[in-house]
C-alpha atoms as a PDB file:
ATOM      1  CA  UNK A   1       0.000   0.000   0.000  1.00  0.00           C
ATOM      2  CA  UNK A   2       1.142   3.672  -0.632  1.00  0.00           C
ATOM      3  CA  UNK A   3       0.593   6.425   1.390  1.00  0.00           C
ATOM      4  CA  UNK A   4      -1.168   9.419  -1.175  1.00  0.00           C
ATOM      5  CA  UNK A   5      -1.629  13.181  -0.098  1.00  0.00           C
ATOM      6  CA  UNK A   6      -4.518  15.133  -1.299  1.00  0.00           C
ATOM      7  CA  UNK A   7      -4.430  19.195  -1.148  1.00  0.00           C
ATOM      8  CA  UNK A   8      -7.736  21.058  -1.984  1.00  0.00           C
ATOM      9  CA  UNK A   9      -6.862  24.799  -2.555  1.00  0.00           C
ATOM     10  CA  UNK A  10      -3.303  24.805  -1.962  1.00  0.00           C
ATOM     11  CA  UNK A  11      -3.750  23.398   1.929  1.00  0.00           C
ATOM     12  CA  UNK A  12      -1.404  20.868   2.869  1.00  0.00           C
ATOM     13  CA  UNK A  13      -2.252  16.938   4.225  1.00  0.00           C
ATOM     14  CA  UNK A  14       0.158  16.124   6.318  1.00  0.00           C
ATOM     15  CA  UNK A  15      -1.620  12.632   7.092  1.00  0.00           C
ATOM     16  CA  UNK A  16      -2.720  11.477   4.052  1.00  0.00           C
ATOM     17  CA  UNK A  17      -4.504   8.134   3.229  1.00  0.00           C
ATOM     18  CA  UNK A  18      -2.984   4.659   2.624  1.00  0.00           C
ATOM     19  CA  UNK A  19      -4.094   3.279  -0.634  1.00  0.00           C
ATOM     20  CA  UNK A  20      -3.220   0.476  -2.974  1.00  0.00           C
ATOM     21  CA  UNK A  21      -2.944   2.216  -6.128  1.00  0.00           C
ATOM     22  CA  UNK A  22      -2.840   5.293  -8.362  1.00  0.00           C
ATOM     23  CA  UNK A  23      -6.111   4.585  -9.906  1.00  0.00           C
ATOM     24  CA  UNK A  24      -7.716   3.612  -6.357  1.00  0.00           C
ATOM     25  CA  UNK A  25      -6.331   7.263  -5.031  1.00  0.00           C
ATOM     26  CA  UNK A  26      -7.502   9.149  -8.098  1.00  0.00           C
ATOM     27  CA  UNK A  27     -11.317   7.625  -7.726  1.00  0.00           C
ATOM     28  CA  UNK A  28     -11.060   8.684  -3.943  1.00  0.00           C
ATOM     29  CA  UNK A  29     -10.054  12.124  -5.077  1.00  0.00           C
ATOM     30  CA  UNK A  30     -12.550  12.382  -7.771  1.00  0.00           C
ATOM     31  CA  UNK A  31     -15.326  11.773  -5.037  1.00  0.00           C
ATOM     32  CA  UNK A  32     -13.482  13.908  -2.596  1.00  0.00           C
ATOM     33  CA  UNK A  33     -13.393  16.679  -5.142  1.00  0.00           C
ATOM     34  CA  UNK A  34     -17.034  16.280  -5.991  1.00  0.00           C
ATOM     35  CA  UNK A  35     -18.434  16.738  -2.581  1.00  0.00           C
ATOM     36  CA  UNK A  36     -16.365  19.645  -1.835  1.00  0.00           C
ATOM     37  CA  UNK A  37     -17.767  21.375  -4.880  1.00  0.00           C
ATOM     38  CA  UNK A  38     -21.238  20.298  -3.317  1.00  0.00           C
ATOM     39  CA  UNK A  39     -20.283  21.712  -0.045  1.00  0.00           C
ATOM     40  CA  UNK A  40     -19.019  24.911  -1.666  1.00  0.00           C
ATOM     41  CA  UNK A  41     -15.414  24.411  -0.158  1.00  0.00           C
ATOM     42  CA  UNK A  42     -14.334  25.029  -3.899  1.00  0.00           C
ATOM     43  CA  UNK A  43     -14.628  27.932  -6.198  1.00  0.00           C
ATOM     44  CA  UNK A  44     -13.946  29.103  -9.507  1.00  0.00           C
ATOM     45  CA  UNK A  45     -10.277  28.418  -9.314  1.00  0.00           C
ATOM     46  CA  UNK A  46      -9.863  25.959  -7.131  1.00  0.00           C
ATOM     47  CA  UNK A  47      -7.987  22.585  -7.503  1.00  0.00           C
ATOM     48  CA  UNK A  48      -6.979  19.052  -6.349  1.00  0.00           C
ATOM     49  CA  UNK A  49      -3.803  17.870  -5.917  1.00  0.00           C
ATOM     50  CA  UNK A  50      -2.903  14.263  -5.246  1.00  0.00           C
ATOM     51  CA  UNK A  51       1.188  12.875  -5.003  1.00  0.00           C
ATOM     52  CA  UNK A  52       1.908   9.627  -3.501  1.00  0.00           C
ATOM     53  CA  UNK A  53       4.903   9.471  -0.527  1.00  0.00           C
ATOM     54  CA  UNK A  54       7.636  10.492  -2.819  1.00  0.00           C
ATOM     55  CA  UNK A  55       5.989  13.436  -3.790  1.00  0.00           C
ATOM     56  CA  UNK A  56       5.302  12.232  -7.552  1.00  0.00           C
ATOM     57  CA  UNK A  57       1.582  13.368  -8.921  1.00  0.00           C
ATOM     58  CA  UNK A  58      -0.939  11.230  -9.466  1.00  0.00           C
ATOM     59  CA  UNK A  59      -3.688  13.632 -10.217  1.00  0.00           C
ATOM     60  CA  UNK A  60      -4.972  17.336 -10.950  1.00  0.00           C
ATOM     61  CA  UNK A  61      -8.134  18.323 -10.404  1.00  0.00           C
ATOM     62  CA  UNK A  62      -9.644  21.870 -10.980  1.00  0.00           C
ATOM     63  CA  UNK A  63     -12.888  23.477 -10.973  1.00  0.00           C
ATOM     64  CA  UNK A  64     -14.187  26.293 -12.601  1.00  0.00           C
ATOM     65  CA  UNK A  65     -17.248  27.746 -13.429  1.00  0.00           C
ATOM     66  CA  UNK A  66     -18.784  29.457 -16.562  1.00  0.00           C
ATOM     67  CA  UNK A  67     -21.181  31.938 -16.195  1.00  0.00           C
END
């Protein structure tokens, strides 16, 4: 298992999750990322980082909104 850090608007994680693979941490960020736009935690602007323990990216995500 890897350990995978998620940062929504630029704030750090210093725990982070333990999960077994890229695709399995971008699905839990995907979800993550969706119900913090629900919640309105995210604006135009605002993103979704995800690197595993050696700092490598797995994913980008990024909202924005089109009026």
């Amino acid at each position: 298992m890897t350990r995978y850090y998620c940062r929504l608007n630029g704030d750090d994680d210093d725990e982070g999750v333990e999960l077994v693979d890229d695709a399995t941490a971008r699905e839990a960020a995907r979800d993550m990322f969706g119900q913090a736009i629900r919640d309105g935690e995210v604006k135009h602007g605002g993103e979704l980082l995800v690197s595993d323990a050696a700092g490598r990216r797995v994913a980008r995500f990024s909202f924005s909104e089109e009026a």
